[in-house]
PDB file of N, CA and C in Angstrom:
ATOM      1  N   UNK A   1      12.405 105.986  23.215  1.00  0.00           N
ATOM      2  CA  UNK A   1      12.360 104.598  22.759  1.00  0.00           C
ATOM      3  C   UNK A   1      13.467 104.359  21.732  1.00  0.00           C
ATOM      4  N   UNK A   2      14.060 104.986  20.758  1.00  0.00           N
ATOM      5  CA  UNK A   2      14.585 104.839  19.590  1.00  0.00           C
ATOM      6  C   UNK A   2      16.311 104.842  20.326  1.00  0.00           C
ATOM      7  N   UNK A   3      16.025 105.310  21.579  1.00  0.00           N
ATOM      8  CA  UNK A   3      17.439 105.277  22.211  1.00  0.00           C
ATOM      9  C   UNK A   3      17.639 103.707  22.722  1.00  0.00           C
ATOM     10  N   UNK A   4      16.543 103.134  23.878  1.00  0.00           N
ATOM     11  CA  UNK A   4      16.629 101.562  23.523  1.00  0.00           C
ATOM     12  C   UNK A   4      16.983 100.925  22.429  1.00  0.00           C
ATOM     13  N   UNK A   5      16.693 101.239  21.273  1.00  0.00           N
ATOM     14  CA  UNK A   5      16.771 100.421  19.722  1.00  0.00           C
ATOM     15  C   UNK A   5      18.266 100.848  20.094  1.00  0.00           C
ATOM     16  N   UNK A   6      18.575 101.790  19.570  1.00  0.00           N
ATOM     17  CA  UNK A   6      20.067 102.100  19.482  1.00  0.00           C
ATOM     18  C   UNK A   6      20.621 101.332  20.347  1.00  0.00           C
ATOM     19  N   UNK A   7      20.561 101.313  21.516  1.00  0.00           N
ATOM     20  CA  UNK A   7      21.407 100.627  22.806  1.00  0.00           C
ATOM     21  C   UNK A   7      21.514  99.098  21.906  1.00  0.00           C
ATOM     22  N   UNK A   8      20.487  98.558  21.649  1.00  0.00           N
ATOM     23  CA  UNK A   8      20.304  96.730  21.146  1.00  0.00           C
ATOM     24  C   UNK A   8      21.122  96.274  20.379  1.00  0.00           C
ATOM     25  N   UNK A   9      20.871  97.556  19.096  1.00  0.00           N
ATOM     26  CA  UNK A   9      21.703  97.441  17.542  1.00  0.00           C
ATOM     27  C   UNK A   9      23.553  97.890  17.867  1.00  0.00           C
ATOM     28  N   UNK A  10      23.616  98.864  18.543  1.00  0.00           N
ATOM     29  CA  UNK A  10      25.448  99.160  19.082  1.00  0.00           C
ATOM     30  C   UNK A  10      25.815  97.933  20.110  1.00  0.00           C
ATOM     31  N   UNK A  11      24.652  96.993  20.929  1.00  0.00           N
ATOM     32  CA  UNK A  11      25.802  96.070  21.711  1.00  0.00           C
ATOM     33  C   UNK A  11      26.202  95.320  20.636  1.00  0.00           C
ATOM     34  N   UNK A  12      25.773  94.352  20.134  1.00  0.00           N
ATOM     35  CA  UNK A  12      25.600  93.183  19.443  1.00  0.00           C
ATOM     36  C   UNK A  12      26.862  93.510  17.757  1.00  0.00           C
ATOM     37  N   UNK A  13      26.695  95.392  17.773  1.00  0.00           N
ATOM     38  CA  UNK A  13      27.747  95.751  17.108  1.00  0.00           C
ATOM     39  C   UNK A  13      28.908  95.659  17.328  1.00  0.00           C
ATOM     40  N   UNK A  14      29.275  96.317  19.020  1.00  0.00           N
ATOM     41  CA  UNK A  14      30.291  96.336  19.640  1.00  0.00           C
ATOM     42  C   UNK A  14      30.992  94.368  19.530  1.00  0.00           C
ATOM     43  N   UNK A  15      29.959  93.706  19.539  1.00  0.00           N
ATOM     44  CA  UNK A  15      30.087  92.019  19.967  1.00  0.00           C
ATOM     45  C   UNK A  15      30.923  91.947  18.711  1.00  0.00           C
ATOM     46  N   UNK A  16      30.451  92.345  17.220  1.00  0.00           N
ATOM     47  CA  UNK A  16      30.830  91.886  16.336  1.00  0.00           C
ATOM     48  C   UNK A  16      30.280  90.990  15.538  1.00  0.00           C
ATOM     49  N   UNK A  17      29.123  90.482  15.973  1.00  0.00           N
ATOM     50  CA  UNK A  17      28.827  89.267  15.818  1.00  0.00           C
ATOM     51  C   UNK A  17      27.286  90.004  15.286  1.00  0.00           C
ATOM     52  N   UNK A  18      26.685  89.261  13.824  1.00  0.00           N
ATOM     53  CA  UNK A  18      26.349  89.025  12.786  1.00  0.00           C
ATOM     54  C   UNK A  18      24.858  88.437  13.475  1.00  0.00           C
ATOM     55  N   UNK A  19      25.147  87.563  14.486  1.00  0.00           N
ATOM     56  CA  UNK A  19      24.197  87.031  15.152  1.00  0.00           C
ATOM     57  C   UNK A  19      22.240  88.025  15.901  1.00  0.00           C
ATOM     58  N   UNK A  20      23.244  88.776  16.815  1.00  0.00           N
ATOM     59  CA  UNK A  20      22.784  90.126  17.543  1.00  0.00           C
ATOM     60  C   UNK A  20      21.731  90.709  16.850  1.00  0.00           C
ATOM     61  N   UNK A  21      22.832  91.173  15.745  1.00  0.00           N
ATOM     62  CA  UNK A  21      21.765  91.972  14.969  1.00  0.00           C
ATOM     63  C   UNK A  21      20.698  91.878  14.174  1.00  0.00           C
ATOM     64  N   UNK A  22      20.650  90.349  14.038  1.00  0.00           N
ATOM     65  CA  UNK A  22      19.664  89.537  12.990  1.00  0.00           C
ATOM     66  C   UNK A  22      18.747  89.155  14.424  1.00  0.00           C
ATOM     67  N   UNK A  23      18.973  89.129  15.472  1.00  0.00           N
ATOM     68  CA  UNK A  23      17.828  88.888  16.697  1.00  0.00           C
ATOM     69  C   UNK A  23      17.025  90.382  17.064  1.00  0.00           C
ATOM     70  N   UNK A  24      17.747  91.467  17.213  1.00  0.00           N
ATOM     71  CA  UNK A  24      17.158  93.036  17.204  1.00  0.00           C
ATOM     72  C   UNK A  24      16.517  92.580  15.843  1.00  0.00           C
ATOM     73  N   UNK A  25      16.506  92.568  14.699  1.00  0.00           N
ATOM     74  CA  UNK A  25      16.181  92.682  13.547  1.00  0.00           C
ATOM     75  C   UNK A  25      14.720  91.916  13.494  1.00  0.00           C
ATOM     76  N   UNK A  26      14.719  90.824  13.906  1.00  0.00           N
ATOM     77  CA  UNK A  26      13.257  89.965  14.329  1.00  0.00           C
ATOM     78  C   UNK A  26      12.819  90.418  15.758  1.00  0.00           C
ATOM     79  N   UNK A  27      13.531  91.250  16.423  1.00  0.00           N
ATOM     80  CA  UNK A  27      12.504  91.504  17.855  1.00  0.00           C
ATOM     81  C   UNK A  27      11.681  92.993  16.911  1.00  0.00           C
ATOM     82  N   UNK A  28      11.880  93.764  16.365  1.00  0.00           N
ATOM     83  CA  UNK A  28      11.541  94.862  15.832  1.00  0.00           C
ATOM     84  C   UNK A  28      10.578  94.243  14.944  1.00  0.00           C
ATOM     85  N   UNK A  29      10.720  93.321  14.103  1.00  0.00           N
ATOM     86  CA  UNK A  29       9.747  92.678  13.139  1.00  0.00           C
ATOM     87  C   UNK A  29       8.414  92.362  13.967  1.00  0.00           C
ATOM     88  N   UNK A  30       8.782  91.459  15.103  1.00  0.00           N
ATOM     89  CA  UNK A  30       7.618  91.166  16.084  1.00  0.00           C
ATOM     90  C   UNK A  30       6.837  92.478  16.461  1.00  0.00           C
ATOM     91  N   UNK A  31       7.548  93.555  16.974  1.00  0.00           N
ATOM     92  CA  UNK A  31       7.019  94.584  17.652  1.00  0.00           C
ATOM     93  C   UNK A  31       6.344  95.481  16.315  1.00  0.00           C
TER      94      UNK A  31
END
């Protein structure tokens, strides 16, 4: 599972974008 997380948090890294990671950041909050 922690390899999914990883996959979520490195795209949205790769994107660059500030956005991504604040959405992983509230899907993890939910879960």
């Amino acid at each position: 599972m922690s390899r999914k997380i990883r996959v979520l948090i490195a795209k949205p890294g790769l994107d660059g974008h500030d956005r991504g990671a604040k959405v992983v950041a509230r899907a993890l909050r939910d879960a």
